[in-house]
N, C-alpha and C. Protein backbone atom coordinates (compact mmCIF):
# COMPACT_ATOMS: atom_id res chain seq x y z
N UNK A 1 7.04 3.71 -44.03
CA UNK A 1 5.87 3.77 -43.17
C UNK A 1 5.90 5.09 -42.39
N UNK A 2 4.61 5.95 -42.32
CA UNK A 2 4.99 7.65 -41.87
C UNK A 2 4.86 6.59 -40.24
N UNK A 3 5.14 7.92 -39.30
CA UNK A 3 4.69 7.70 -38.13
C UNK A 3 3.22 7.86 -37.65
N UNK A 4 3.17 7.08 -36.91
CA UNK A 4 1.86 7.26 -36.36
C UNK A 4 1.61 8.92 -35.15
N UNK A 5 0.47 9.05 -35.66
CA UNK A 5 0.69 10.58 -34.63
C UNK A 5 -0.71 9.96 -33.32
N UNK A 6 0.10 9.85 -32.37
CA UNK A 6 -0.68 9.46 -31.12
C UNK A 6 -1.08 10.54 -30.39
N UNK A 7 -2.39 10.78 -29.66
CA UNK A 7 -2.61 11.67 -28.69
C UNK A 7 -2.57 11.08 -27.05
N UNK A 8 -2.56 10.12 -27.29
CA UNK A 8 -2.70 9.14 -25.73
C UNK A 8 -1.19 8.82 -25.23
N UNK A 9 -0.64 9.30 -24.14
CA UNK A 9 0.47 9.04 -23.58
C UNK A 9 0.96 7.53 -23.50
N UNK A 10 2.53 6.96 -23.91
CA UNK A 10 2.58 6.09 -23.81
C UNK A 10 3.61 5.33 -22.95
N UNK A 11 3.14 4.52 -21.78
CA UNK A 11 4.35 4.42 -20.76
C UNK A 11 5.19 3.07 -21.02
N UNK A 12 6.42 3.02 -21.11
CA UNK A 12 7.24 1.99 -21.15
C UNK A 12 7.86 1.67 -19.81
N UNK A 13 8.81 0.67 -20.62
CA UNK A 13 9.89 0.36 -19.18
C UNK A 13 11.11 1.43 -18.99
N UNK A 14 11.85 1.18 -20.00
CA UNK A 14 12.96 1.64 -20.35
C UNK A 14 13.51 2.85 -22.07
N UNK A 15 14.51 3.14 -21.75
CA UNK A 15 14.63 4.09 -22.39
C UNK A 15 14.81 3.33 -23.89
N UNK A 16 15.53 2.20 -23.70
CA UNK A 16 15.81 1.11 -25.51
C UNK A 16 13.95 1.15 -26.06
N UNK A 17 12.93 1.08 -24.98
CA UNK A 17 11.91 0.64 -25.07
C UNK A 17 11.39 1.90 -26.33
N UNK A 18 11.77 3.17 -25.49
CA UNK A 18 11.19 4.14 -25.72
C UNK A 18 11.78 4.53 -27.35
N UNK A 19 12.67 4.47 -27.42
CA UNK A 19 13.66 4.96 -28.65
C UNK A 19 12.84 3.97 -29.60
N UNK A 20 12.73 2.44 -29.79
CA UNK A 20 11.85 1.69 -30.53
C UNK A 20 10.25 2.28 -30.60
N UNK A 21 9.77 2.41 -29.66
CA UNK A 21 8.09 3.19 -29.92
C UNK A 21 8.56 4.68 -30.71
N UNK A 22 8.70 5.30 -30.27
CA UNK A 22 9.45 6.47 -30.79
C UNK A 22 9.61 6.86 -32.45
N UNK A 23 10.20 5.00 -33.37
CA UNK A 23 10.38 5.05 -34.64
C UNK A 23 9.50 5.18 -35.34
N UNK A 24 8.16 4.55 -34.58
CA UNK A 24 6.76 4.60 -35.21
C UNK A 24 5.60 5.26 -34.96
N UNK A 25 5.83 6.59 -33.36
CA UNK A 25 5.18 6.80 -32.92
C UNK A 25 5.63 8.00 -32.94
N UNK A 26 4.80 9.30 -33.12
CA UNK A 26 4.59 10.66 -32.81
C UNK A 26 3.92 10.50 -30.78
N UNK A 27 4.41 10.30 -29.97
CA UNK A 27 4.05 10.73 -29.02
C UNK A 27 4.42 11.21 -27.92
N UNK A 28 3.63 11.51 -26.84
CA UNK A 28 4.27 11.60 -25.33
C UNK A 28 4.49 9.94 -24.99
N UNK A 29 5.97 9.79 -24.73
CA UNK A 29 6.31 8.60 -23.99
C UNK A 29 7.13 8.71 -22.82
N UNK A 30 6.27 7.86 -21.39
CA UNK A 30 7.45 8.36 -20.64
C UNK A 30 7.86 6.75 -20.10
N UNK A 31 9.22 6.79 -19.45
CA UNK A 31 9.88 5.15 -18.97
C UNK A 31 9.59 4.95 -17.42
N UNK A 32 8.80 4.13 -17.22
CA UNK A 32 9.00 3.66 -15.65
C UNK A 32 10.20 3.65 -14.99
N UNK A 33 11.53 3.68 -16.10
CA UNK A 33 12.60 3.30 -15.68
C UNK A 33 12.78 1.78 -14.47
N UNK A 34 11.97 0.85 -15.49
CA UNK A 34 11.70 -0.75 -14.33
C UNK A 34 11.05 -0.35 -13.83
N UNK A 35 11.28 -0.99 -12.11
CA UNK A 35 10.45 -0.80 -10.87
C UNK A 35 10.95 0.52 -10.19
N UNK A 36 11.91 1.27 -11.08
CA UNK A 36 12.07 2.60 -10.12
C UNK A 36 10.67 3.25 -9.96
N UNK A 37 9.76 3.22 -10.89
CA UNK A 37 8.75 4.01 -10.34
C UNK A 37 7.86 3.90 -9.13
N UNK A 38 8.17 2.17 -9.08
CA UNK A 38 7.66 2.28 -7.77
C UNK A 38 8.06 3.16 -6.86
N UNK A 39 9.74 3.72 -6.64
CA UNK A 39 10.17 4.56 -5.39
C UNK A 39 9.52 5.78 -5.45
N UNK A 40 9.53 6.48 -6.70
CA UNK A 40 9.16 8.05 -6.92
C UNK A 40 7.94 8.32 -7.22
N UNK A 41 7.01 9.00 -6.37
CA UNK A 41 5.93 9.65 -6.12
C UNK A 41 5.97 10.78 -7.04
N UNK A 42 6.94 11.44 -7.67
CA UNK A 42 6.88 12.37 -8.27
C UNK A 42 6.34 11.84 -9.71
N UNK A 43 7.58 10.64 -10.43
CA UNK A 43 7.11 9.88 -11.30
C UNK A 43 5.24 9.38 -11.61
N UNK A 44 5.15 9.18 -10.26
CA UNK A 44 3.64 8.65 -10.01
C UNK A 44 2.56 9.74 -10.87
N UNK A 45 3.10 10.88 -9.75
CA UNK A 45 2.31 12.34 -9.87
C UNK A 45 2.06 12.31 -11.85
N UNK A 46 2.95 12.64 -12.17
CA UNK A 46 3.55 13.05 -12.95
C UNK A 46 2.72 12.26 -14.65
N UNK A 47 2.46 10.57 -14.12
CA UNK A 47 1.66 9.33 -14.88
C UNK A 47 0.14 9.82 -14.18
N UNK A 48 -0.40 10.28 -13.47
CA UNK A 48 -1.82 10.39 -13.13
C UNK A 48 -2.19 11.75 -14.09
N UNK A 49 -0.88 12.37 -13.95
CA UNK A 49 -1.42 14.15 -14.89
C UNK A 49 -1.75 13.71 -15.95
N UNK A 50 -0.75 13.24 -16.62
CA UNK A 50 -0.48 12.28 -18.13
C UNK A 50 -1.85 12.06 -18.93
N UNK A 51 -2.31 11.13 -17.85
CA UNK A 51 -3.69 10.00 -18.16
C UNK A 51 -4.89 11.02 -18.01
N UNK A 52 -4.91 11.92 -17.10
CA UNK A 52 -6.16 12.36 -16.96
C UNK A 52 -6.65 12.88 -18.23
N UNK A 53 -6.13 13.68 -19.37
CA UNK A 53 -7.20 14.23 -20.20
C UNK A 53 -7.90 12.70 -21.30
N UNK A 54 -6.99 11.70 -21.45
CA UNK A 54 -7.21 10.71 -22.96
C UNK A 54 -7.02 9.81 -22.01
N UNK A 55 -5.89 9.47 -21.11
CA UNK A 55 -5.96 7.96 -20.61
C UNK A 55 -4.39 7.78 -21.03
N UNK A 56 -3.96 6.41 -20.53
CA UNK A 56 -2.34 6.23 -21.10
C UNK A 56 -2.39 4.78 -21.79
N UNK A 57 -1.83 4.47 -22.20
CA UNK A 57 -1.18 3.22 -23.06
C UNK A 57 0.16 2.87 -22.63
N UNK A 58 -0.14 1.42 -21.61
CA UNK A 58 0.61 0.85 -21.54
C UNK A 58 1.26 -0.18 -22.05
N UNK A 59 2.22 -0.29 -22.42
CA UNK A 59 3.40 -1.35 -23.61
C UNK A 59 4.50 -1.57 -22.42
N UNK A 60 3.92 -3.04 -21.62
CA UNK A 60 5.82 -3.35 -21.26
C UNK A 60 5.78 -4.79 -22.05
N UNK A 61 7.28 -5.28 -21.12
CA UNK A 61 7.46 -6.57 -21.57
C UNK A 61 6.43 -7.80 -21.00
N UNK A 62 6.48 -8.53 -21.86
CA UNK A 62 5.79 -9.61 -21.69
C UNK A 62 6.15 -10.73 -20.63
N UNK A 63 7.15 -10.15 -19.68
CA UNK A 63 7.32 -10.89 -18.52
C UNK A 63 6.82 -10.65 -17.32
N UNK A 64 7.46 -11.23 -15.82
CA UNK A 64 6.59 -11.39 -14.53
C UNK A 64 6.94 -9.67 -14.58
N UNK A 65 8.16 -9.02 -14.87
CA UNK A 65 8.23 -7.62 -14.61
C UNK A 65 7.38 -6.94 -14.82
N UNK A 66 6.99 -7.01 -16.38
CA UNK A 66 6.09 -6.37 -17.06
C UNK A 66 4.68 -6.16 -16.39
N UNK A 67 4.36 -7.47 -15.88
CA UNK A 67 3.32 -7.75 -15.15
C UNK A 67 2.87 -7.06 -13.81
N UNK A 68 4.15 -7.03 -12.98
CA UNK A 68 3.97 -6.24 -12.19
C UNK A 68 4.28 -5.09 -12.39
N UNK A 69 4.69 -4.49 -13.14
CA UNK A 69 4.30 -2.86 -13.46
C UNK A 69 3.13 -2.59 -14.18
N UNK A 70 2.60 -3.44 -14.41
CA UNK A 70 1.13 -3.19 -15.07
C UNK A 70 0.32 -3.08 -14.15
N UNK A 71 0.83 -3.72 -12.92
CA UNK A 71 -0.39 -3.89 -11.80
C UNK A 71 -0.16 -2.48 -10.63
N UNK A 72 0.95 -2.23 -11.31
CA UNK A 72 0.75 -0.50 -10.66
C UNK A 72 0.53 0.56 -11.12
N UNK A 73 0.05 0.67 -12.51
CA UNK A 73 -0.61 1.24 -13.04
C UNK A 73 -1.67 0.94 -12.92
N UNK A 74 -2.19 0.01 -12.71
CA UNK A 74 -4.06 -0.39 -12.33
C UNK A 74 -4.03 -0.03 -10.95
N UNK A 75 -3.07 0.06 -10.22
CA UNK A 75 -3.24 0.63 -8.71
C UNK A 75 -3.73 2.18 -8.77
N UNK A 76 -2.96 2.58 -9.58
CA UNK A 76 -2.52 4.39 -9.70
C UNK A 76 -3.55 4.96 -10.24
N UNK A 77 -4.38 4.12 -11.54
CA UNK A 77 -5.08 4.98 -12.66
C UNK A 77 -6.59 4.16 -12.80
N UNK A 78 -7.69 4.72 -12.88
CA UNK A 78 -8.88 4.31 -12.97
C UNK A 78 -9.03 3.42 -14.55
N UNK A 79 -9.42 2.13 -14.23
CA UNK A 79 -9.46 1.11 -15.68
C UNK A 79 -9.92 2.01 -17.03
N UNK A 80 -10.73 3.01 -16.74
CA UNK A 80 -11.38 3.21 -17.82
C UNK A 80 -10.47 4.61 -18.23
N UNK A 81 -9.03 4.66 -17.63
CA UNK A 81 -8.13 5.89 -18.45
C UNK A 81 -7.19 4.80 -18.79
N UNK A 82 -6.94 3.43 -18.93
CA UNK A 82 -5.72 2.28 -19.41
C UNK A 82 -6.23 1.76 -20.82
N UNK A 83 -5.01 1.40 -21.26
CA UNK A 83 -4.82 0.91 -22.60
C UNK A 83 -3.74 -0.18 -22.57
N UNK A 84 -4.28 -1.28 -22.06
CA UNK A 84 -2.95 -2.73 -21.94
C UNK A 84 -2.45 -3.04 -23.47
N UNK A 85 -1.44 -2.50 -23.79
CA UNK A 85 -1.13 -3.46 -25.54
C UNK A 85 -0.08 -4.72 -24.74
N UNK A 86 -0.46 -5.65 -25.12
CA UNK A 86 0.47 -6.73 -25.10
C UNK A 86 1.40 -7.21 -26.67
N UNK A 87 2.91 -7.55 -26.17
CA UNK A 87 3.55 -7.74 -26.89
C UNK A 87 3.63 -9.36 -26.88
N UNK A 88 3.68 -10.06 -28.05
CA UNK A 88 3.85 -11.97 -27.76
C UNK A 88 5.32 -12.04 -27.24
N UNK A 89 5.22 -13.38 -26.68
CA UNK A 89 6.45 -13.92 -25.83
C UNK A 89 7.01 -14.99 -27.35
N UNK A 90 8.43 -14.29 -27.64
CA UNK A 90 9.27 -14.53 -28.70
C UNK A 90 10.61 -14.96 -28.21
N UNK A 91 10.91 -16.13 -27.98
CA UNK A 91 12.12 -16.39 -27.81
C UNK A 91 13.29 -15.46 -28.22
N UNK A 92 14.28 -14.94 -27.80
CA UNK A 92 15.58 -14.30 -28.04
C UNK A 92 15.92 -13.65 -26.73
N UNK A 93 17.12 -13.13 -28.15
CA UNK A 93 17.85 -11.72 -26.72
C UNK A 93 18.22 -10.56 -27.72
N UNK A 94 17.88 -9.50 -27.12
CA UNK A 94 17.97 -7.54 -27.84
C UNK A 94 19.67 -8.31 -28.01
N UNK A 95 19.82 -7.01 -28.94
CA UNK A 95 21.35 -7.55 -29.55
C UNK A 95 22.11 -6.08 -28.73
N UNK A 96 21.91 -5.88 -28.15
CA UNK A 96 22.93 -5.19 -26.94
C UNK A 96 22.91 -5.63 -25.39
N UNK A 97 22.25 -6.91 -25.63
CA UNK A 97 22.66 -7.81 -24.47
C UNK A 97 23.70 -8.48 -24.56
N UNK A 98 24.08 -9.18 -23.49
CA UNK A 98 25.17 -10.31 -23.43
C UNK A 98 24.36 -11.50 -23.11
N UNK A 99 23.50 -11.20 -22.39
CA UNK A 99 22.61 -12.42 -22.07
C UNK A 99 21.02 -12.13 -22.13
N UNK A 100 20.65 -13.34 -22.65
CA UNK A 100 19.08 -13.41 -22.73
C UNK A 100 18.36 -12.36 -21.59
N UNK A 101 17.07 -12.34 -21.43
CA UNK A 101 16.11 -12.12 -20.56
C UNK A 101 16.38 -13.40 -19.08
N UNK A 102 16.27 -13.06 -17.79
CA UNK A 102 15.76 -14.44 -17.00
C UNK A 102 14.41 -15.40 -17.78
N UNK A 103 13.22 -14.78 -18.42
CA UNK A 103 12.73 -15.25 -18.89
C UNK A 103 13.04 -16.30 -20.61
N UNK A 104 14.23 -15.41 -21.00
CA UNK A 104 14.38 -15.63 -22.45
C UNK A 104 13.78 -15.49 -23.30
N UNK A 105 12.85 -14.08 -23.51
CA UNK A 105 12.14 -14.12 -24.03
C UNK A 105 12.65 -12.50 -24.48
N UNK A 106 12.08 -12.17 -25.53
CA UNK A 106 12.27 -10.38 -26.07
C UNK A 106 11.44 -9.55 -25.58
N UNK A 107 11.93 -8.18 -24.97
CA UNK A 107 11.04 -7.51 -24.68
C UNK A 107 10.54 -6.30 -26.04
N UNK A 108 9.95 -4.99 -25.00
CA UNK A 108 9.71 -4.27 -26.52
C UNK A 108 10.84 -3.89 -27.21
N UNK A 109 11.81 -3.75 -26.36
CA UNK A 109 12.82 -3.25 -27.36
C UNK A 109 13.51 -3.87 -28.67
N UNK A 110 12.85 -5.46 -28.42
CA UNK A 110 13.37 -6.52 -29.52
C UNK A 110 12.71 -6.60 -30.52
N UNK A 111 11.21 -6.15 -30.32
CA UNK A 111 10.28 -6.55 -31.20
C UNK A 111 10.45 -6.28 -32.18
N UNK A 112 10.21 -6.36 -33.61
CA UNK A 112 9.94 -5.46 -34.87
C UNK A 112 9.20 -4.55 -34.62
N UNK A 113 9.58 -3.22 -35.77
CA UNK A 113 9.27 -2.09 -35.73
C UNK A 113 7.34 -2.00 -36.17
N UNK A 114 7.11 -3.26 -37.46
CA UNK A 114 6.11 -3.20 -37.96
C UNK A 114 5.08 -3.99 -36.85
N UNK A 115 5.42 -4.55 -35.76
CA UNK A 115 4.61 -5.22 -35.01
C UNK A 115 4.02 -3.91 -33.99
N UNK A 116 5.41 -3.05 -33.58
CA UNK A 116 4.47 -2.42 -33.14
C UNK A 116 3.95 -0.75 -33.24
N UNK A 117 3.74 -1.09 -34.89
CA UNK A 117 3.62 0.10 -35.21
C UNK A 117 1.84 -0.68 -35.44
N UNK A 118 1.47 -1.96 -35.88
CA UNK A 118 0.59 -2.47 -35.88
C UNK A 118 -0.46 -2.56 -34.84
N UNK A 119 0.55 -2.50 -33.30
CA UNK A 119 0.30 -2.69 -31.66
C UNK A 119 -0.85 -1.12 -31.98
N UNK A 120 -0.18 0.03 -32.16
CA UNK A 120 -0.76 0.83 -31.80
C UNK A 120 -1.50 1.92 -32.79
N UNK A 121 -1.34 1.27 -34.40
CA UNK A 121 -1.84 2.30 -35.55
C UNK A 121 -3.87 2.36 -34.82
N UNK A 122 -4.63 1.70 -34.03
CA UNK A 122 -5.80 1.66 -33.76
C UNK A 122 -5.94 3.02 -33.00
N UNK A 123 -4.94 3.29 -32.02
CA UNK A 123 -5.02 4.53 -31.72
C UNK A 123 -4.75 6.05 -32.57
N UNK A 124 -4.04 5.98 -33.47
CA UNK A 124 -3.29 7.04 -33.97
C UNK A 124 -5.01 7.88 -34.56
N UNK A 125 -4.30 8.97 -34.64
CA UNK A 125 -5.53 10.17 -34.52
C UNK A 125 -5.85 10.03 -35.99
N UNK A 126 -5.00 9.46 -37.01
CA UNK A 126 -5.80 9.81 -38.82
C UNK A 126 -6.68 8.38 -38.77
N UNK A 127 -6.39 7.79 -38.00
CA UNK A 127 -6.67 5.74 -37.82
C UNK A 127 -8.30 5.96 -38.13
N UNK A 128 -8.96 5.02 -39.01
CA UNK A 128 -9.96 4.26 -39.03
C UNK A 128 -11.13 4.22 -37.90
N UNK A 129 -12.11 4.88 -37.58
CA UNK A 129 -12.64 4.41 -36.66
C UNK A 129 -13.02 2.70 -36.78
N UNK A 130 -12.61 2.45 -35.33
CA UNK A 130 -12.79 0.46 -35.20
C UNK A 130 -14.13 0.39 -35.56
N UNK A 131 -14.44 -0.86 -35.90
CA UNK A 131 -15.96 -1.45 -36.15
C UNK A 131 -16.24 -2.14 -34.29
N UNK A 132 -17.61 -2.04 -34.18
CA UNK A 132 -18.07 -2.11 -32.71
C UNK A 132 -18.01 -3.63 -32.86
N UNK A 133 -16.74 -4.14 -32.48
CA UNK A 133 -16.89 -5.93 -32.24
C UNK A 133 -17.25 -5.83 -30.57
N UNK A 134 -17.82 -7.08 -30.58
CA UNK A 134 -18.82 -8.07 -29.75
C UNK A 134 -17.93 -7.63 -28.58
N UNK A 135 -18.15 -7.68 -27.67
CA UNK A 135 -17.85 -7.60 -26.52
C UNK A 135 -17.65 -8.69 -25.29
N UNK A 136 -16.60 -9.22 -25.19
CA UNK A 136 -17.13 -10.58 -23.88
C UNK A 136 -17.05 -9.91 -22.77
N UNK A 137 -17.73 -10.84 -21.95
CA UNK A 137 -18.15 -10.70 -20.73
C UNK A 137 -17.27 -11.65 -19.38
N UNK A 138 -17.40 -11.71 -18.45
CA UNK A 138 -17.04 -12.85 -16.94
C UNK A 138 -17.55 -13.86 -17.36
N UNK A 139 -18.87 -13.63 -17.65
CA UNK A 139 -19.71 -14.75 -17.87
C UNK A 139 -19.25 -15.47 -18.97
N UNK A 140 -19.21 -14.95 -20.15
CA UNK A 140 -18.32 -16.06 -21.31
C UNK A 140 -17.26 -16.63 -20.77
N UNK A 141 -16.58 -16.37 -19.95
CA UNK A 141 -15.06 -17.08 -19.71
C UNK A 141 -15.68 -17.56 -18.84
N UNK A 142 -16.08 -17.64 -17.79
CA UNK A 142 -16.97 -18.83 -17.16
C UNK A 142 -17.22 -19.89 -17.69
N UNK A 143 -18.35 -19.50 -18.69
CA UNK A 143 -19.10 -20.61 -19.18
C UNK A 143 -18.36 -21.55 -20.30
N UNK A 144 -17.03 -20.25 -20.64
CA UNK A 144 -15.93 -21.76 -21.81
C UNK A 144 -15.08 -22.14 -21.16
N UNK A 145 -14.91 -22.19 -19.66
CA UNK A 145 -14.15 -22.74 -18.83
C UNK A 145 -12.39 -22.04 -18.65
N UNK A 146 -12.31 -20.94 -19.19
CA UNK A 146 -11.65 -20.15 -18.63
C UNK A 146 -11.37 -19.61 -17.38
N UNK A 147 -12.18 -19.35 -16.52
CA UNK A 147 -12.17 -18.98 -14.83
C UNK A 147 -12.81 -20.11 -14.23
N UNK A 148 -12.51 -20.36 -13.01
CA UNK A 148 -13.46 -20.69 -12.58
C UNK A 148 -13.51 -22.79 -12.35
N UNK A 149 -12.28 -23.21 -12.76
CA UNK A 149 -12.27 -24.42 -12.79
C UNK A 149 -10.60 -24.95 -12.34
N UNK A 150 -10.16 -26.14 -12.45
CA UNK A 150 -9.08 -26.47 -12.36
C UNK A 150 -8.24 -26.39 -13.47
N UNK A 151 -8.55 -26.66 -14.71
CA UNK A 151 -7.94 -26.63 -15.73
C UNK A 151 -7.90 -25.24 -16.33
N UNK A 152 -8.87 -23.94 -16.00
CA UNK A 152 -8.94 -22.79 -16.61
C UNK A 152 -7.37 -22.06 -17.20
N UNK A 153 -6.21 -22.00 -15.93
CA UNK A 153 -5.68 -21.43 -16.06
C UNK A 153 -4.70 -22.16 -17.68
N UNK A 154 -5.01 -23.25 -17.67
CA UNK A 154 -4.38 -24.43 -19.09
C UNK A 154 -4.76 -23.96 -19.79
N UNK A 155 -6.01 -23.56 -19.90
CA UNK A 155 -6.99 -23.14 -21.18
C UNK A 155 -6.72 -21.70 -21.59
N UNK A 156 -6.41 -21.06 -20.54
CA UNK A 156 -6.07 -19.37 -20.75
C UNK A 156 -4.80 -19.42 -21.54
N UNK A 157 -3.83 -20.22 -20.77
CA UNK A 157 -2.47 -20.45 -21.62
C UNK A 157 -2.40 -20.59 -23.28
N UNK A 158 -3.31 -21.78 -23.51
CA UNK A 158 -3.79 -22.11 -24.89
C UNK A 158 -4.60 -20.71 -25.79
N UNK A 159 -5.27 -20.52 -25.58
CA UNK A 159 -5.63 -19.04 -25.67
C UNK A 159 -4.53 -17.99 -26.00
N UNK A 160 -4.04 -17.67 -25.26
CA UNK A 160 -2.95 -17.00 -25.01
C UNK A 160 -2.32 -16.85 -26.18
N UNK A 161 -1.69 -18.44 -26.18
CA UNK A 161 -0.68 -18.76 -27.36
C UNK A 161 -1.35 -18.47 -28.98
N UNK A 162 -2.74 -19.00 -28.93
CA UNK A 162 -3.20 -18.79 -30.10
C UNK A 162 -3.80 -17.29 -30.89
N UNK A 163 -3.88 -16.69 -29.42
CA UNK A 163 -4.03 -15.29 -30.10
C UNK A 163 -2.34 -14.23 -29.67
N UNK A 164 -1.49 -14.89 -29.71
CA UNK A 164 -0.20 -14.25 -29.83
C UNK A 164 -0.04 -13.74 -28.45
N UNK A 165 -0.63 -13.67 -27.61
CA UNK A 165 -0.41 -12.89 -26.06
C UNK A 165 0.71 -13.94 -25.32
N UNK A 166 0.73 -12.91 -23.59
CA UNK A 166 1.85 -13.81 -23.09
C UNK A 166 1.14 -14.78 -22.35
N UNK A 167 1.46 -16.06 -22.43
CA UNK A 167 0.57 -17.28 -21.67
C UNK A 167 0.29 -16.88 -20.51
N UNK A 168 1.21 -15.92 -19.72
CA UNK A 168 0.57 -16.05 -17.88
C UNK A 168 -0.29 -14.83 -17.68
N UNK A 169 -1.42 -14.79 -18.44
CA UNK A 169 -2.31 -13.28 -18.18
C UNK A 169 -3.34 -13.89 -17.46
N UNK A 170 -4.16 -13.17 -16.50
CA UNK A 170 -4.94 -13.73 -15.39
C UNK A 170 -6.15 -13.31 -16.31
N UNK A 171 -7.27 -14.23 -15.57
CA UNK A 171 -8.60 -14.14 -16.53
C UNK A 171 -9.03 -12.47 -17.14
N UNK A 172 -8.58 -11.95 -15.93
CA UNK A 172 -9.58 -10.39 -15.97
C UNK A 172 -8.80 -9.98 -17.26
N UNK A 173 -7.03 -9.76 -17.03
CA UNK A 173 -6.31 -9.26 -17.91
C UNK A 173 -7.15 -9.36 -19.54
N UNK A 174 -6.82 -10.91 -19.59
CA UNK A 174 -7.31 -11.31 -20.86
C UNK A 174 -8.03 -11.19 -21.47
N UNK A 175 -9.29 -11.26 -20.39
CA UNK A 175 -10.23 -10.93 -21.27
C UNK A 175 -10.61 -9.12 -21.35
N UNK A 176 -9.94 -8.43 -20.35
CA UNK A 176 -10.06 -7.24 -21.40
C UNK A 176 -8.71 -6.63 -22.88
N UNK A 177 -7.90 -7.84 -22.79
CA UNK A 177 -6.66 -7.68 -24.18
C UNK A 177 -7.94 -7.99 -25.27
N UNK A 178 -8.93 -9.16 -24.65
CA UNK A 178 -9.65 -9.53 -26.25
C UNK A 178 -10.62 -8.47 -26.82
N UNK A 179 -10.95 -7.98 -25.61
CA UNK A 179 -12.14 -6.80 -25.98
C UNK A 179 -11.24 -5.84 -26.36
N UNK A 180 -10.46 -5.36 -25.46
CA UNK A 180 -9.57 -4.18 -26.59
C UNK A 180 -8.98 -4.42 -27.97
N UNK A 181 -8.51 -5.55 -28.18
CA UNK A 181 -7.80 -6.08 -29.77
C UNK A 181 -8.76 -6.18 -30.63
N UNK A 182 -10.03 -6.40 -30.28
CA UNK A 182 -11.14 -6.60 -31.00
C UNK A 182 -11.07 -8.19 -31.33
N UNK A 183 -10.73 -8.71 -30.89
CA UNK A 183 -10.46 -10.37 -31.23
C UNK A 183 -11.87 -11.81 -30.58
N UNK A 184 -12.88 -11.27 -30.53
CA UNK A 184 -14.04 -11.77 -30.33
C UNK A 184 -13.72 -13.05 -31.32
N UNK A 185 -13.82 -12.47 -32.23
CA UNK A 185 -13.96 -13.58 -33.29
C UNK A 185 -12.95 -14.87 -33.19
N UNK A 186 -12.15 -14.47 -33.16
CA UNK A 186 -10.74 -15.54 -33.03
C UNK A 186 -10.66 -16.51 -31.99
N UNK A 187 -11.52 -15.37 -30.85
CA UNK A 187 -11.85 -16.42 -29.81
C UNK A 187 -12.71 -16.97 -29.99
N UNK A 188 -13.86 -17.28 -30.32
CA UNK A 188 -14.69 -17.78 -30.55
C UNK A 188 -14.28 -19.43 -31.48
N UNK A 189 -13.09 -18.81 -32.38
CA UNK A 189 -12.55 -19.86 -33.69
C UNK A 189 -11.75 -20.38 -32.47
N UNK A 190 -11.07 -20.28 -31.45
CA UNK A 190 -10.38 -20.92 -30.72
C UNK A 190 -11.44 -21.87 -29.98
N UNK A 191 -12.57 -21.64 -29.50
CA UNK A 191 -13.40 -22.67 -28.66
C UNK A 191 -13.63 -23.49 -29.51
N UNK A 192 -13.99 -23.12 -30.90
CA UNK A 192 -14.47 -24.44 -31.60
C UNK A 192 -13.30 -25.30 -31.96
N UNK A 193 -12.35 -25.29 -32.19
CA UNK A 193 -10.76 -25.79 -32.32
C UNK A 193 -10.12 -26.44 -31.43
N UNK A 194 -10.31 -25.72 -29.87
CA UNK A 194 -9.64 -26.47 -28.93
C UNK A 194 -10.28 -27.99 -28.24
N UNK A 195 -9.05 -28.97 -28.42
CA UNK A 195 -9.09 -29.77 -28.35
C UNK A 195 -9.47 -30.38 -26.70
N UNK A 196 -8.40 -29.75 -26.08
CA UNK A 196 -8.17 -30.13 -24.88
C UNK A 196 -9.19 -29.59 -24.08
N UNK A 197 -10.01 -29.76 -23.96
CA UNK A 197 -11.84 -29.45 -23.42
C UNK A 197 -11.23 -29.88 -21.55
């Protein structure tokens, strides 16, 4: 499989993270190094330069970490320079651990190479232009009971699981993973399927 040649910067957690994107990716990648970026302003500086000409692509783990470094990049960078790829929540542990995740779950560094060379061939510069899928809205997740109810956040979970994402993504998240993945459709095959109404 050649590499993919990316023009859009791509931010990880860690350096295992980076060396795995790296196998499949021609790009600029830089590591949050965790929550250190929260301390360094320079780091910060440094992710706003990045993003400004294309925007950045963010890939962490699919845990509460991940999560909250995603939410400081939505602090830092205007929505319309982000690129959320989500990785699914896969039971294990990277084999240069001793111990699982707190979550137990794999991050990017565990993933297969072909998953996420798959995550990001939509970007790569020889790539296919996408076909213009459907677009959802607030209002669709409203009205299929996704936001907005007691049971929503159950239903997002279910969702979640069925289109491979990590179960705890908040409505907004989600529904822009579906519009970016192009996965209209699937969701749609999920409302008519799901049981638990």
């Amino acid at each position: 499989m050649d590499k993919l040649k990316i023009d859009i910067p791509i931010a990880v957690e860690g350096k295992y993270d980076k060396i795995k994107v790296s196998c499949v990716a021609d790009a600029q990648i830089i590591t949050t190094d965790g929550f250190g970026v929260f301390a360094s302003e320079e780091k910060a500086a440094l992710i706003r330069r990045l993003a400004a000409p294309r925007g950045m692509i963010v890939l962490t783990d699919s845990d509460g970490a991940g999560i909250v470094i995603r939410k400081f990049f939505n602090r830092i960078l205007p929505k319309e320079k982000l690129y959320h790829l989500y990785i699914p929540q896969i039971e294990g542990k990277e084999k240069r651990k001793k111990e699982p995740s707190k979550e137990g779950t794999l991050g990017v560094e565990g993933m297969e190479a072909k998953l996420i060379y798959e995550l990001l061939a939509p970007f790569a510069s020889n790539s296919e232009p996408r076909g213009q899928a459907r677009e959802l809205s607030k209002a669709d997740f409203f009205g299929a009971g996704l936001s907005g109810s007691d049971k929503s956040a159950e239903k997002r979970a279910r969702l979640c699981r069925f289109l491979d994402l990590p179960d705890n993504m908040s409505a907004n998240a989600l529904l822009a993973a579906i519009n970016l993945l192009g996965e209209a459709e699937r969701y749609e095959e999920f409302l008519k399927n799901d049981r638990e109404n």
